[in-house]
PDB file of N, CA and C in Angstrom:
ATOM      1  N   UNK A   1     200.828  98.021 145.315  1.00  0.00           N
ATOM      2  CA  UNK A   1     199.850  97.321 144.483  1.00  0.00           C
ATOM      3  C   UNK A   1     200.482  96.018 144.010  1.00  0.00           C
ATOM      4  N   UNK A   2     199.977  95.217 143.923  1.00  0.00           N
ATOM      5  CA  UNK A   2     200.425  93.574 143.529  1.00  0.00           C
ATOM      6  C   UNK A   2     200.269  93.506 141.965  1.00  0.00           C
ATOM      7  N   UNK A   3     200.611  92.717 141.345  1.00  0.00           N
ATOM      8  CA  UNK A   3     201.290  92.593 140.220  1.00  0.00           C
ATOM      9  C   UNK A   3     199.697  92.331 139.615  1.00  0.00           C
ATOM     10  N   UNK A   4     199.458  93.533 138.664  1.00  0.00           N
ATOM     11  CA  UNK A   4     197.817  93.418 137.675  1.00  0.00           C
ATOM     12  C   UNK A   4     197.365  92.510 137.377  1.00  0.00           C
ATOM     13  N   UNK A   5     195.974  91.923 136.734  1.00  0.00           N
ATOM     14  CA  UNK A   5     196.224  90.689 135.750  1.00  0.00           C
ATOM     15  C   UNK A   5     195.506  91.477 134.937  1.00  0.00           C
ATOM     16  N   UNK A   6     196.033  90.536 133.766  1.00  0.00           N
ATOM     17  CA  UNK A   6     195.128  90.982 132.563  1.00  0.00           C
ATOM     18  C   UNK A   6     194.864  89.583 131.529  1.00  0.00           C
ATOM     19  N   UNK A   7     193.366  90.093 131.429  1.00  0.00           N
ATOM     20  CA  UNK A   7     192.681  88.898 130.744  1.00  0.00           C
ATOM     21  C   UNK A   7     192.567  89.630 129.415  1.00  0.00           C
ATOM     22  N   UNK A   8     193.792  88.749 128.223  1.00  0.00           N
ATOM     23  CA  UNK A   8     193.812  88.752 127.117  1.00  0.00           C
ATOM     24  C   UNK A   8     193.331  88.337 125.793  1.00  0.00           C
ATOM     25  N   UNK A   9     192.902  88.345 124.745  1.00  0.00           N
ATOM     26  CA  UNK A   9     193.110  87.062 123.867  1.00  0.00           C
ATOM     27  C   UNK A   9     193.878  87.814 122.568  1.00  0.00           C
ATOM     28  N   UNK A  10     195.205  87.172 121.860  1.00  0.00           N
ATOM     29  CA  UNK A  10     195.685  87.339 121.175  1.00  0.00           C
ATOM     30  C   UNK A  10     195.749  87.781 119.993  1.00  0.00           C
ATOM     31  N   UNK A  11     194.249  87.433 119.642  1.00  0.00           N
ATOM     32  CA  UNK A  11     193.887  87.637 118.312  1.00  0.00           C
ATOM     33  C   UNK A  11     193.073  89.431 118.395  1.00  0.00           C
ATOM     34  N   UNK A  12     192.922  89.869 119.538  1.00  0.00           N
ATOM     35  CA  UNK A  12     192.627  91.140 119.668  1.00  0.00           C
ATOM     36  C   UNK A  12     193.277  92.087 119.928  1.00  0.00           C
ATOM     37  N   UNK A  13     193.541  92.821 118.473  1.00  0.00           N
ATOM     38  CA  UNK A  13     193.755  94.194 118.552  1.00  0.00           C
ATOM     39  C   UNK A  13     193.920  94.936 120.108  1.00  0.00           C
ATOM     40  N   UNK A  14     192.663  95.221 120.493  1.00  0.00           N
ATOM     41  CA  UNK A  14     192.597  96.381 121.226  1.00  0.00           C
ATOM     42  C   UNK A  14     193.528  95.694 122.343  1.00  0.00           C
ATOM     43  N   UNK A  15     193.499  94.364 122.757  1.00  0.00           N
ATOM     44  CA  UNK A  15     194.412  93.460 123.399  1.00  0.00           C
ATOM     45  C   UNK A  15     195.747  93.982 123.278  1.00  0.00           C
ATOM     46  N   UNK A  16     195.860  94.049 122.195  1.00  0.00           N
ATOM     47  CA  UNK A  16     197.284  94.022 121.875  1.00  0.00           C
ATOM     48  C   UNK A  16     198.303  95.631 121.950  1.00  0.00           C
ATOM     49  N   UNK A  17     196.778  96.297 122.086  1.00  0.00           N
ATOM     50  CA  UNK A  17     197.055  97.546 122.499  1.00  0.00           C
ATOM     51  C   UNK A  17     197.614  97.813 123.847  1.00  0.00           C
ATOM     52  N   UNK A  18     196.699  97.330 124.479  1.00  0.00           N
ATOM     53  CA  UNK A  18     196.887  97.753 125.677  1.00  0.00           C
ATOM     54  C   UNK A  18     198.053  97.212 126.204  1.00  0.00           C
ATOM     55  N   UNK A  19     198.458  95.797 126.346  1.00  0.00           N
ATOM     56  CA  UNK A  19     199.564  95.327 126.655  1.00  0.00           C
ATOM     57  C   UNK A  19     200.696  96.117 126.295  1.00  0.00           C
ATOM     58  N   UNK A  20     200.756  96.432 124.935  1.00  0.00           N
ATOM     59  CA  UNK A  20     201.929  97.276 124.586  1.00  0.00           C
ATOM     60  C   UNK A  20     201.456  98.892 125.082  1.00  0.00           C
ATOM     61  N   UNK A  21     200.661  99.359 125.874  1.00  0.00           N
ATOM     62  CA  UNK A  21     200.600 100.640 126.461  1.00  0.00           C
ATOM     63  C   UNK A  21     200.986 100.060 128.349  1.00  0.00           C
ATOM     64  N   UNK A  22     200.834  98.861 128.410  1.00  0.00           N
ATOM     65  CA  UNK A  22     201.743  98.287 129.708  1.00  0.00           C
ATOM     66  C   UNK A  22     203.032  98.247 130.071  1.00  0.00           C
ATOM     67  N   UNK A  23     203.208  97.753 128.807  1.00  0.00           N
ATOM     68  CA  UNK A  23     204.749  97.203 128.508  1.00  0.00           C
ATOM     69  C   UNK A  23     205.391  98.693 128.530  1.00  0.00           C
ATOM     70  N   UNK A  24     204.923  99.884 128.040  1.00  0.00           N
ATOM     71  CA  UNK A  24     205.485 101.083 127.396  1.00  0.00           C
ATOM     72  C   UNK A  24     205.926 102.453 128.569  1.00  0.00           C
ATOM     73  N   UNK A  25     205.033 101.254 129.580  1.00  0.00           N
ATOM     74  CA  UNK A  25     205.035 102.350 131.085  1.00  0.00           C
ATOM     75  C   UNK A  25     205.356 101.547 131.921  1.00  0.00           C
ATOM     76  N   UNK A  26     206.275 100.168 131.441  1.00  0.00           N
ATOM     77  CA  UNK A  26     207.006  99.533 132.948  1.00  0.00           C
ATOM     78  C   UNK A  26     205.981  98.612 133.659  1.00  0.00           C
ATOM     79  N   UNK A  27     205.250  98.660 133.250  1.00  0.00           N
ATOM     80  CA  UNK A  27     204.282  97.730 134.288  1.00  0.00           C
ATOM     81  C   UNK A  27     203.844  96.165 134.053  1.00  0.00           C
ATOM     82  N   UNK A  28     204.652  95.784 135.140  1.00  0.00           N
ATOM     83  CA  UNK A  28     204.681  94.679 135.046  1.00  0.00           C
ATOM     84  C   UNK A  28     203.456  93.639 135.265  1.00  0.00           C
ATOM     85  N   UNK A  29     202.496  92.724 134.835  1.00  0.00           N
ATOM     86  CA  UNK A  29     201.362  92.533 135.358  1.00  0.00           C
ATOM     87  C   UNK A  29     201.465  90.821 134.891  1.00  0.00           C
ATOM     88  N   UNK A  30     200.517  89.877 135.362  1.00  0.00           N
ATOM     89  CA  UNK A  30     200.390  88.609 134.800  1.00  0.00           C
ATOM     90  C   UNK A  30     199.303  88.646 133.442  1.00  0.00           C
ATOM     91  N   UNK A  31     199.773  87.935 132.921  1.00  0.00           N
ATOM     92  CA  UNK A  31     198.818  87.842 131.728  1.00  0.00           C
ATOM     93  C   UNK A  31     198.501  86.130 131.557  1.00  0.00           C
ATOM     94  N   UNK A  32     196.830  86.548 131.632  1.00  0.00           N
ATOM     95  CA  UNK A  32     195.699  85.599 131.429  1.00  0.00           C
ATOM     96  C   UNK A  32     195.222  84.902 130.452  1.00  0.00           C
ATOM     97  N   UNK A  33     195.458  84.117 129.588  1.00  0.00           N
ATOM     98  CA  UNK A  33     194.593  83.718 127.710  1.00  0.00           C
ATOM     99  C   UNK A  33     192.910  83.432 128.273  1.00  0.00           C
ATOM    100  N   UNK A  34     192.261  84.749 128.085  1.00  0.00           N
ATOM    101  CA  UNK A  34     190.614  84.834 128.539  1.00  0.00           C
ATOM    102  C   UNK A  34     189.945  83.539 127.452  1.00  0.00           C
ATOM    103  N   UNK A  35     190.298  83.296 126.548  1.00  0.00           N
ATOM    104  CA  UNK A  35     189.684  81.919 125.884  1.00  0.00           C
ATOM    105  C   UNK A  35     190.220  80.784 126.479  1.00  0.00           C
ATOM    106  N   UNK A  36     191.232  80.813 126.550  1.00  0.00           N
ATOM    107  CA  UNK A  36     191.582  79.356 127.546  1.00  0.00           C
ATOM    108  C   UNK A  36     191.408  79.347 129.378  1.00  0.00           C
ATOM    109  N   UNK A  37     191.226  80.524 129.863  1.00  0.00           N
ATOM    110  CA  UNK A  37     190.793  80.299 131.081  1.00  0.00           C
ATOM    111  C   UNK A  37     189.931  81.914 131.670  1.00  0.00           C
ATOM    112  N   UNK A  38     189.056  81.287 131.008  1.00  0.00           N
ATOM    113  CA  UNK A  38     187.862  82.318 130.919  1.00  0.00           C
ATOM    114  C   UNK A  38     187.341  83.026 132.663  1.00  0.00           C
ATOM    115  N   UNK A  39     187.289  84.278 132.981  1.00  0.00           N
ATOM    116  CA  UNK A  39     186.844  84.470 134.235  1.00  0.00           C
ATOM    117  C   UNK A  39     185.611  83.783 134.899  1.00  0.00           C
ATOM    118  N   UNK A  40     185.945  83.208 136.443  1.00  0.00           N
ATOM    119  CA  UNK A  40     184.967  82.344 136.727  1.00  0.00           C
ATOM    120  C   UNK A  40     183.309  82.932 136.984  1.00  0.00           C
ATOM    121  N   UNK A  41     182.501  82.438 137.634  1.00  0.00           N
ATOM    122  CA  UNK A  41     181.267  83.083 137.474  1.00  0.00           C
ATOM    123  C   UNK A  41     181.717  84.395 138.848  1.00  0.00           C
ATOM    124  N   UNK A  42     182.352  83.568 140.124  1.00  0.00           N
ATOM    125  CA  UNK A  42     182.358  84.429 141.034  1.00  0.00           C
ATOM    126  C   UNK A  42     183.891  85.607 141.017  1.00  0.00           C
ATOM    127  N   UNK A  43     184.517  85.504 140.246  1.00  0.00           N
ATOM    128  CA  UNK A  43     185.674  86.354 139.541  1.00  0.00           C
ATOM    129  C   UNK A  43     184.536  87.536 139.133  1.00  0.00           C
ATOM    130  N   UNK A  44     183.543  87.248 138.056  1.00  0.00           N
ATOM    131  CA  UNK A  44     182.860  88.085 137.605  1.00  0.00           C
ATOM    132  C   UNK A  44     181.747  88.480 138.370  1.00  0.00           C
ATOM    133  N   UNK A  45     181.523  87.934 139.078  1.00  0.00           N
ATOM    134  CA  UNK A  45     180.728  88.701 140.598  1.00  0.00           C
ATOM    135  C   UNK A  45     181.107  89.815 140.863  1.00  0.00           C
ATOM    136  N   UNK A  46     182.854  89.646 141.135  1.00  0.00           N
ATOM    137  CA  UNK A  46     183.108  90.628 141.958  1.00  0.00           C
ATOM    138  C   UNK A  46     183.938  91.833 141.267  1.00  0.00           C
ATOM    139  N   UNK A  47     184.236  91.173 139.990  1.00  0.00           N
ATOM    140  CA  UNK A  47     184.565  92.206 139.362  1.00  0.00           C
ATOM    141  C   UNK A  47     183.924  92.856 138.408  1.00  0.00           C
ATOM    142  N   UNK A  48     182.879  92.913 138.020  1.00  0.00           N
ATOM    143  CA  UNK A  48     181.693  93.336 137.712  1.00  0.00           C
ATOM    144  C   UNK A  48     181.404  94.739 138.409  1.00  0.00           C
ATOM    145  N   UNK A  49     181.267  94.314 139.671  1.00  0.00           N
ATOM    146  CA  UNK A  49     180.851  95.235 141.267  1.00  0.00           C
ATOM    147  C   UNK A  49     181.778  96.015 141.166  1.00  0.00           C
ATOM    148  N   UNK A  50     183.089  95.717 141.072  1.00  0.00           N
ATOM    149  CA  UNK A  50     183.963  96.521 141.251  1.00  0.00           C
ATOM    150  C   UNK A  50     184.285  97.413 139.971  1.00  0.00           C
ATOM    151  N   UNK A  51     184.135  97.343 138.959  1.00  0.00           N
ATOM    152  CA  UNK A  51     184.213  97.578 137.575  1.00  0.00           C
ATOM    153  C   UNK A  51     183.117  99.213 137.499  1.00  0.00           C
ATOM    154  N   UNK A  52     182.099  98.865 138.367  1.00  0.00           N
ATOM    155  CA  UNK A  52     180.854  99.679 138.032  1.00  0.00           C
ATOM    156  C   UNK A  52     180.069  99.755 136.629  1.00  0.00           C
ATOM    157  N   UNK A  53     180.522  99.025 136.089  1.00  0.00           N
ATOM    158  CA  UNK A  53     179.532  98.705 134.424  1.00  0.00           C
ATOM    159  C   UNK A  53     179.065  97.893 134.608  1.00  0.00           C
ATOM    160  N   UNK A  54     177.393  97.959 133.802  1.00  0.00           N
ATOM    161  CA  UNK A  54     176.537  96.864 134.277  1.00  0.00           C
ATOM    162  C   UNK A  54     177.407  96.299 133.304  1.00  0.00           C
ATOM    163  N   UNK A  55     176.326  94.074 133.672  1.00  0.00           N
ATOM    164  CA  UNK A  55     177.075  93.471 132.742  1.00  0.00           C
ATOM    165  C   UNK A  55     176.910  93.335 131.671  1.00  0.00           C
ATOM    166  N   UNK A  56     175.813  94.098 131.191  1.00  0.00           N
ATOM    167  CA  UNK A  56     175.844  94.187 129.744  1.00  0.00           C
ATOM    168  C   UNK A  56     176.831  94.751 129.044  1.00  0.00           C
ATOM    169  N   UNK A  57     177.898  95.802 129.351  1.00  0.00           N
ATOM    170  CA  UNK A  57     179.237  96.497 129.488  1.00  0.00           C
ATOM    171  C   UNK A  57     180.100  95.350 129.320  1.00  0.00           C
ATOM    172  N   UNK A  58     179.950  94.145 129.852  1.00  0.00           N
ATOM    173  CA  UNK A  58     180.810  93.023 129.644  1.00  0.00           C
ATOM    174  C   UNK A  58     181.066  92.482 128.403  1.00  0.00           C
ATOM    175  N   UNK A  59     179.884  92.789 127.386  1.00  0.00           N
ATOM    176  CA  UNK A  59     179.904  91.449 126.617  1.00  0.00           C
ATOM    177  C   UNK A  59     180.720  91.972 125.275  1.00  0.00           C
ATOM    178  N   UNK A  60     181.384  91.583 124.858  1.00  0.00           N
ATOM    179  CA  UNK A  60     181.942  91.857 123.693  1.00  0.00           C
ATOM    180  C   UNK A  60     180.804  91.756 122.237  1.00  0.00           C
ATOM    181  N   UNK A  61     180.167  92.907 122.134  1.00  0.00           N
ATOM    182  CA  UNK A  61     178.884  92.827 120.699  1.00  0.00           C
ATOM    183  C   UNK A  61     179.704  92.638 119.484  1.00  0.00           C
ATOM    184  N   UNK A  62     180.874  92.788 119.746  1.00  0.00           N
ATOM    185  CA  UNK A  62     180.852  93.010 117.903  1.00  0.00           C
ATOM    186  C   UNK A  62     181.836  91.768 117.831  1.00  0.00           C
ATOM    187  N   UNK A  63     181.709  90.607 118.444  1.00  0.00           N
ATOM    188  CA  UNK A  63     181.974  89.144 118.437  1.00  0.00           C
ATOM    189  C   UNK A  63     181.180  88.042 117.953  1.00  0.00           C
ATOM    190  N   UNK A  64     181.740  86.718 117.408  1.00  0.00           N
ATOM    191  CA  UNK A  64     180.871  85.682 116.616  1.00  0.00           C
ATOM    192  C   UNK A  64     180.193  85.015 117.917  1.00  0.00           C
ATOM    193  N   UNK A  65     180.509  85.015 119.273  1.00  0.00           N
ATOM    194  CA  UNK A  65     179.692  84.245 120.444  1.00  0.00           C
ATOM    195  C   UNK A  65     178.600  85.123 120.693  1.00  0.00           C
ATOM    196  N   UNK A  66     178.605  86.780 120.559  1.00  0.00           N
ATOM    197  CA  UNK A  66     177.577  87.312 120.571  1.00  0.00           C
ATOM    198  C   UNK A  66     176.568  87.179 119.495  1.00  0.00           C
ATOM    199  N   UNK A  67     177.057  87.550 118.311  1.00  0.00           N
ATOM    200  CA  UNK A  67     176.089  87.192 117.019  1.00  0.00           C
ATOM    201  C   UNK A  67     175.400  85.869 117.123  1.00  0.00           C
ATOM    202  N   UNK A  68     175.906  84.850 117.381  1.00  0.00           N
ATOM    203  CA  UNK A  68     176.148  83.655 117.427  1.00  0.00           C
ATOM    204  C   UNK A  68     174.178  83.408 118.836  1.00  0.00           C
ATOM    205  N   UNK A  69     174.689  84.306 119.887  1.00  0.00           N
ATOM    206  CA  UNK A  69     173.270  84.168 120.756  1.00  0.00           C
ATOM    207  C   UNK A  69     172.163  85.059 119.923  1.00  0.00           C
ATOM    208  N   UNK A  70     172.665  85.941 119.833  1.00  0.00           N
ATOM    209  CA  UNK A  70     171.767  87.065 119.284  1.00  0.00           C
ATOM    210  C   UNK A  70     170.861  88.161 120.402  1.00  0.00           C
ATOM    211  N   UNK A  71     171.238  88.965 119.720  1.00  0.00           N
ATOM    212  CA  UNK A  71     170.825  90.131 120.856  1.00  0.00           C
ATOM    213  C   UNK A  71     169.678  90.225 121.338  1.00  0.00           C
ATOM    214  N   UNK A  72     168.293  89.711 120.827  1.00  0.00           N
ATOM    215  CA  UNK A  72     167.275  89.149 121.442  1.00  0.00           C
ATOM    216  C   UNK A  72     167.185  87.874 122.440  1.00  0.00           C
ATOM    217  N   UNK A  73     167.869  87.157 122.684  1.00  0.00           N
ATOM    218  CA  UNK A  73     168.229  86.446 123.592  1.00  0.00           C
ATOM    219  C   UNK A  73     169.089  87.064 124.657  1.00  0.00           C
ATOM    220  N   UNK A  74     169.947  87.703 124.031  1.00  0.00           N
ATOM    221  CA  UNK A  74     170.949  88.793 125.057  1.00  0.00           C
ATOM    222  C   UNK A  74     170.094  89.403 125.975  1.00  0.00           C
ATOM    223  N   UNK A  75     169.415  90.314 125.349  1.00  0.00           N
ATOM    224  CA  UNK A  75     168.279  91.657 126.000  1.00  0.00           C
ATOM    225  C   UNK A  75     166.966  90.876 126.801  1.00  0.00           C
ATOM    226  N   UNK A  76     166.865  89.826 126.601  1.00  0.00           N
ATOM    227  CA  UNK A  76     165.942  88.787 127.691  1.00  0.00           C
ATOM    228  C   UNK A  76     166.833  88.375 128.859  1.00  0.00           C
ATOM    229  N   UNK A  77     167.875  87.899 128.519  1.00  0.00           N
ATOM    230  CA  UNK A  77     168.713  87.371 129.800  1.00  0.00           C
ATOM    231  C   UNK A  77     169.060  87.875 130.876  1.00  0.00           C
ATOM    232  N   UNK A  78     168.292  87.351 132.164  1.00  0.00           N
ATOM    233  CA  UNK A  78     168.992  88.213 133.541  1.00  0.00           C
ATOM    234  C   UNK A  78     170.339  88.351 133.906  1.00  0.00           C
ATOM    235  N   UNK A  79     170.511  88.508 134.821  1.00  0.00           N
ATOM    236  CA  UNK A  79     172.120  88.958 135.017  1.00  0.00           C
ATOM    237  C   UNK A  79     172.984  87.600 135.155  1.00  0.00           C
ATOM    238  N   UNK A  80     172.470  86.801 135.986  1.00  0.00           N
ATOM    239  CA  UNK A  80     172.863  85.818 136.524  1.00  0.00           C
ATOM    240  C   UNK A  80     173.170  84.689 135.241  1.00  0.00           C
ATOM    241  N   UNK A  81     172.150  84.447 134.060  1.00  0.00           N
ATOM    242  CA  UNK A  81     172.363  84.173 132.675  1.00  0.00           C
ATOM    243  C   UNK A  81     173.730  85.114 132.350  1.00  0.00           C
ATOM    244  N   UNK A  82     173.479  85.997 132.324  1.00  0.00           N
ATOM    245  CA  UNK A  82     174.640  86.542 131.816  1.00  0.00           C
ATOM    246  C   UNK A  82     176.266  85.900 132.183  1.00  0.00           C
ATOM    247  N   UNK A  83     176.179  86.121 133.289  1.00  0.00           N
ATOM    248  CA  UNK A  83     176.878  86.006 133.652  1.00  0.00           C
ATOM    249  C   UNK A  83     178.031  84.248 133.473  1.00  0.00           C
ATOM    250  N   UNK A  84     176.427  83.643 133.593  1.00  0.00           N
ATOM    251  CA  UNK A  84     177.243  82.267 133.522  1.00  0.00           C
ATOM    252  C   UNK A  84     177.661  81.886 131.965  1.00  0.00           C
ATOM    253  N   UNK A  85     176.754  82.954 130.921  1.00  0.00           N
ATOM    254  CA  UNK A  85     177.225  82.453 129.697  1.00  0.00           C
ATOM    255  C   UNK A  85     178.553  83.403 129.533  1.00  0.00           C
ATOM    256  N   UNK A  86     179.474  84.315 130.106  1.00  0.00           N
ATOM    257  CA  UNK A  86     180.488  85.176 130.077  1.00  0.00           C
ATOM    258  C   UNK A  86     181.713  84.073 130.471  1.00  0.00           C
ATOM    259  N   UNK A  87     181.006  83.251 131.667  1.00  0.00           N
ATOM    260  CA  UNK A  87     182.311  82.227 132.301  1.00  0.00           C
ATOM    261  C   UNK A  87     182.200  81.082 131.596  1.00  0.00           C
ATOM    262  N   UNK A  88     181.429  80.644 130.706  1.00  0.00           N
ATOM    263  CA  UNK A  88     181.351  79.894 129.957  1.00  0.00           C
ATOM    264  C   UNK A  88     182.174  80.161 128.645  1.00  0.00           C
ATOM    265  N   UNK A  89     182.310  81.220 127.867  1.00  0.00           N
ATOM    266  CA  UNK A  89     183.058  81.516 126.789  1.00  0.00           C
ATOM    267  C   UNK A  89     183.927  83.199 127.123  1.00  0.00           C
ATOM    268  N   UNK A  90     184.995  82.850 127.318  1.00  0.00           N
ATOM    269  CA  UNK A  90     185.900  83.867 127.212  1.00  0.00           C
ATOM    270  C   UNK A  90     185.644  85.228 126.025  1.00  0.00           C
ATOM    271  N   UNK A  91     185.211  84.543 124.252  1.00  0.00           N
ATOM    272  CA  UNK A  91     185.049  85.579 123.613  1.00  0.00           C
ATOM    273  C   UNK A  91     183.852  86.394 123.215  1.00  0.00           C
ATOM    274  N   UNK A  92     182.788  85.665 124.853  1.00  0.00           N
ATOM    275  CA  UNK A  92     182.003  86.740 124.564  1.00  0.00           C
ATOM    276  C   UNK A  92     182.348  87.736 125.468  1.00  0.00           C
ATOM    277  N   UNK A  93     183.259  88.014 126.673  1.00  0.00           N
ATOM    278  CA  UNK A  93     183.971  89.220 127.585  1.00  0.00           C
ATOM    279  C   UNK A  93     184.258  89.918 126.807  1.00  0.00           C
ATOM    280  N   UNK A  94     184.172  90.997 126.554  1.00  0.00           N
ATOM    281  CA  UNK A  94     184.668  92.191 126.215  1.00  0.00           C
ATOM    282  C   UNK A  94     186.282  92.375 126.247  1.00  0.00           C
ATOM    283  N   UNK A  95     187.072  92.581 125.604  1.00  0.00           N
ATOM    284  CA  UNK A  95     188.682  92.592 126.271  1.00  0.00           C
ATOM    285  C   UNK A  95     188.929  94.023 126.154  1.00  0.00           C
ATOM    286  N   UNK A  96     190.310  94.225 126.752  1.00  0.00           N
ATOM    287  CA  UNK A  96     191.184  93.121 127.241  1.00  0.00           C
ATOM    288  C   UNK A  96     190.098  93.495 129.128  1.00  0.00           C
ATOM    289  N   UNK A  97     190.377  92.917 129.698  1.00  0.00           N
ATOM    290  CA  UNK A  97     190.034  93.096 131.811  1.00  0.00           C
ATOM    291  C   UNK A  97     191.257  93.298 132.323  1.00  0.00           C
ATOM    292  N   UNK A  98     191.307  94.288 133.061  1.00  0.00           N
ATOM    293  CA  UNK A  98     192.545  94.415 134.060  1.00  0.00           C
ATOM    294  C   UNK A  98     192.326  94.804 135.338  1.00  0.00           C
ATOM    295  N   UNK A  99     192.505  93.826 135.855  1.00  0.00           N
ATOM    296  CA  UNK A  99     192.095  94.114 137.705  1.00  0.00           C
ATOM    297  C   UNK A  99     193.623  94.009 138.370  1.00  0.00           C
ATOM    298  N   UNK A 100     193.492  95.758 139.124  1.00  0.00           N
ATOM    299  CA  UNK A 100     194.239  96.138 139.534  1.00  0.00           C
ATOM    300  C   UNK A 100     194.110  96.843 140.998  1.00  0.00           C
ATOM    301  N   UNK A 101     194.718  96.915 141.370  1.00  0.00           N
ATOM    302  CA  UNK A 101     194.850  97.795 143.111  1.00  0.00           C
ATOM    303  C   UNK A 101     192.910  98.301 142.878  1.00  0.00           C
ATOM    304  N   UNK A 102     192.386  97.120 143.339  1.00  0.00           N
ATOM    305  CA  UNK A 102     190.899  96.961 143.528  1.00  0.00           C
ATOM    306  C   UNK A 102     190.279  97.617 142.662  1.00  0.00           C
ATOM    307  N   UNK A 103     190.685  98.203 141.591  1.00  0.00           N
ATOM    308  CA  UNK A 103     190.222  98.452 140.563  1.00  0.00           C
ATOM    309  C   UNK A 103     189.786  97.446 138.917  1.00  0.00           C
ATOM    310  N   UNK A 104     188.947  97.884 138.578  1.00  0.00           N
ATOM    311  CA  UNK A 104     188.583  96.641 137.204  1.00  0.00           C
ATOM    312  C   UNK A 104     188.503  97.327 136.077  1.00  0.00           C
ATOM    313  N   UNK A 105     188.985  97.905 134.908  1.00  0.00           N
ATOM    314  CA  UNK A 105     188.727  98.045 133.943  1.00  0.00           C
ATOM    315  C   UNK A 105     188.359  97.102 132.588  1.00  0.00           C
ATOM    316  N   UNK A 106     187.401  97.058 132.031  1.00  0.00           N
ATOM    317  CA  UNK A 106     187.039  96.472 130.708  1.00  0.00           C
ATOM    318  C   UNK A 106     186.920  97.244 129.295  1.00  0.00           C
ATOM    319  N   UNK A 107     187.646  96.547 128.542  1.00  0.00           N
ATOM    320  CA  UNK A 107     187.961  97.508 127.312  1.00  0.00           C
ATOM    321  C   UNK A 107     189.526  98.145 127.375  1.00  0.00           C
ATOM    322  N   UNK A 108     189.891  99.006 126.290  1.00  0.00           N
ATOM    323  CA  UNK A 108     191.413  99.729 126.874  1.00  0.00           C
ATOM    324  C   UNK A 108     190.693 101.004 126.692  1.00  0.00           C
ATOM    325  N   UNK A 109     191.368 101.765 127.505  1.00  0.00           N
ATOM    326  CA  UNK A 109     191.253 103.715 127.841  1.00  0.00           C
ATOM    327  C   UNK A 109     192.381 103.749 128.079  1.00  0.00           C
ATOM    328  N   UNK A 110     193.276 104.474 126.960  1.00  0.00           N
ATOM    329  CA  UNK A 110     194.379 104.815 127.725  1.00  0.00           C
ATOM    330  C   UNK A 110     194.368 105.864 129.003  1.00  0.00           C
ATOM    331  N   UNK A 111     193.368 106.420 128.753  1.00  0.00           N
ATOM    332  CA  UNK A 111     193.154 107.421 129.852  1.00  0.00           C
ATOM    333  C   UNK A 111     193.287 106.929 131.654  1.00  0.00           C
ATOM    334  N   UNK A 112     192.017 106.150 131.122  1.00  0.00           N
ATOM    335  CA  UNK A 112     191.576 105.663 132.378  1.00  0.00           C
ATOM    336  C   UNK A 112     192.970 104.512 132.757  1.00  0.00           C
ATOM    337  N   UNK A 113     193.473 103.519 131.864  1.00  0.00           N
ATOM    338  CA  UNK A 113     194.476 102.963 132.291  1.00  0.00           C
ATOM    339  C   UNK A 113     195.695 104.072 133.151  1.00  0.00           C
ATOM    340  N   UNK A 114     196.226 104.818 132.886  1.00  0.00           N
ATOM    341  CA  UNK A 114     197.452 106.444 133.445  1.00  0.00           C
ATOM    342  C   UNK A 114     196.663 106.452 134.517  1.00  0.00           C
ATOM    343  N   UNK A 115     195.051 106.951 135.101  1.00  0.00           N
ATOM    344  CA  UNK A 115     194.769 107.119 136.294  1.00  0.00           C
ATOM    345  C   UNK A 115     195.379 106.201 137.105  1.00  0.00           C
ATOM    346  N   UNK A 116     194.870 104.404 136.202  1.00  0.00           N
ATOM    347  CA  UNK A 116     195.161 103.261 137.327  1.00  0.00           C
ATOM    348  C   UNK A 116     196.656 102.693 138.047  1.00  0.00           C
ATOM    349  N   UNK A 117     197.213 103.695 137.208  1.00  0.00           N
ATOM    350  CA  UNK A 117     199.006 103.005 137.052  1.00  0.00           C
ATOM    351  C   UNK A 117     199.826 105.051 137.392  1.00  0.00           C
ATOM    352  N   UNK A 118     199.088 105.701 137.646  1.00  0.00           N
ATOM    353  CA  UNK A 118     199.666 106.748 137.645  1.00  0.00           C
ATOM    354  C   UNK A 118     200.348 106.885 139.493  1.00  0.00           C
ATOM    355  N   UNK A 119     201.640 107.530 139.410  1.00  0.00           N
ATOM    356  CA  UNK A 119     202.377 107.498 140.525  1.00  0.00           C
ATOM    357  C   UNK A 119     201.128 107.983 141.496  1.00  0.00           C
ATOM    358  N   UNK A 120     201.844 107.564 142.584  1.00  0.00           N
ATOM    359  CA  UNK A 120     201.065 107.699 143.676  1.00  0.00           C
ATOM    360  C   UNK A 120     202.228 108.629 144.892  1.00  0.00           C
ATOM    361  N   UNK A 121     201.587 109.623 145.637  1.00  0.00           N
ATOM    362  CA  UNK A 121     202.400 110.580 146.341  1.00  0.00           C
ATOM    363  C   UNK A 121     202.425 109.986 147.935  1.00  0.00           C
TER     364      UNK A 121
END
């Protein structure tokens, strides 16, 4: 598997979790600042797809870019809206993203992170 990335932002907790549940199991990965270089529209194409959560799963709700649209504008917007307002602002993504050995997680699980990083026979 090639070296993870993970799309961060600093000021988040659950961010800050997960990295240090990275760091805590050796795994070495690149790290991304998701506000300064926010996933592109076709990044989130495909990792979206690959993720299996719609993109409403993407958006970080309990953020000032979400409040900020408002969830009636949210719940009107097609995907493709969605999408371009996600590559447009980093803190409305959900954090932390970690795309790994063709896998995408959004949010931290430690759970689900051990599946993605768990030895392989």
């Amino acid at each position: 598997m090639s070296k993870p990335l993970v799309l961060s932002y600093s000021g988040c907790s659950t961010c800050r979790k997960a990295l240090k549940w990275l760091d805590a199991h050796g795994v070495e990965y690149t790290l991304r600042p998701i506000v300064e270089e926010p996933p592109t529209r076709a990044e989130l194409a495909s990792w979206i797809a690959m993720s299996g959560k719609p993109v409403k799963k993407w958006l970080n709700t309990s953020g000032q870019s979400y409040r900020a649209l408002g969830k009636a504008k949210v719940d009107a917007a097609d995907e493709n809206t969605l999408i371009k307002w996600l590559a447009a602002d980093g803190k409305l993504v959900k954090r932390p993203v970690l795309v790994a050995g063709g896998r995408v997680l959004v949010g931290f699980d430690e759970d689900a992170y051990a599946d993605v990083f768990k030895p392989r026979k």
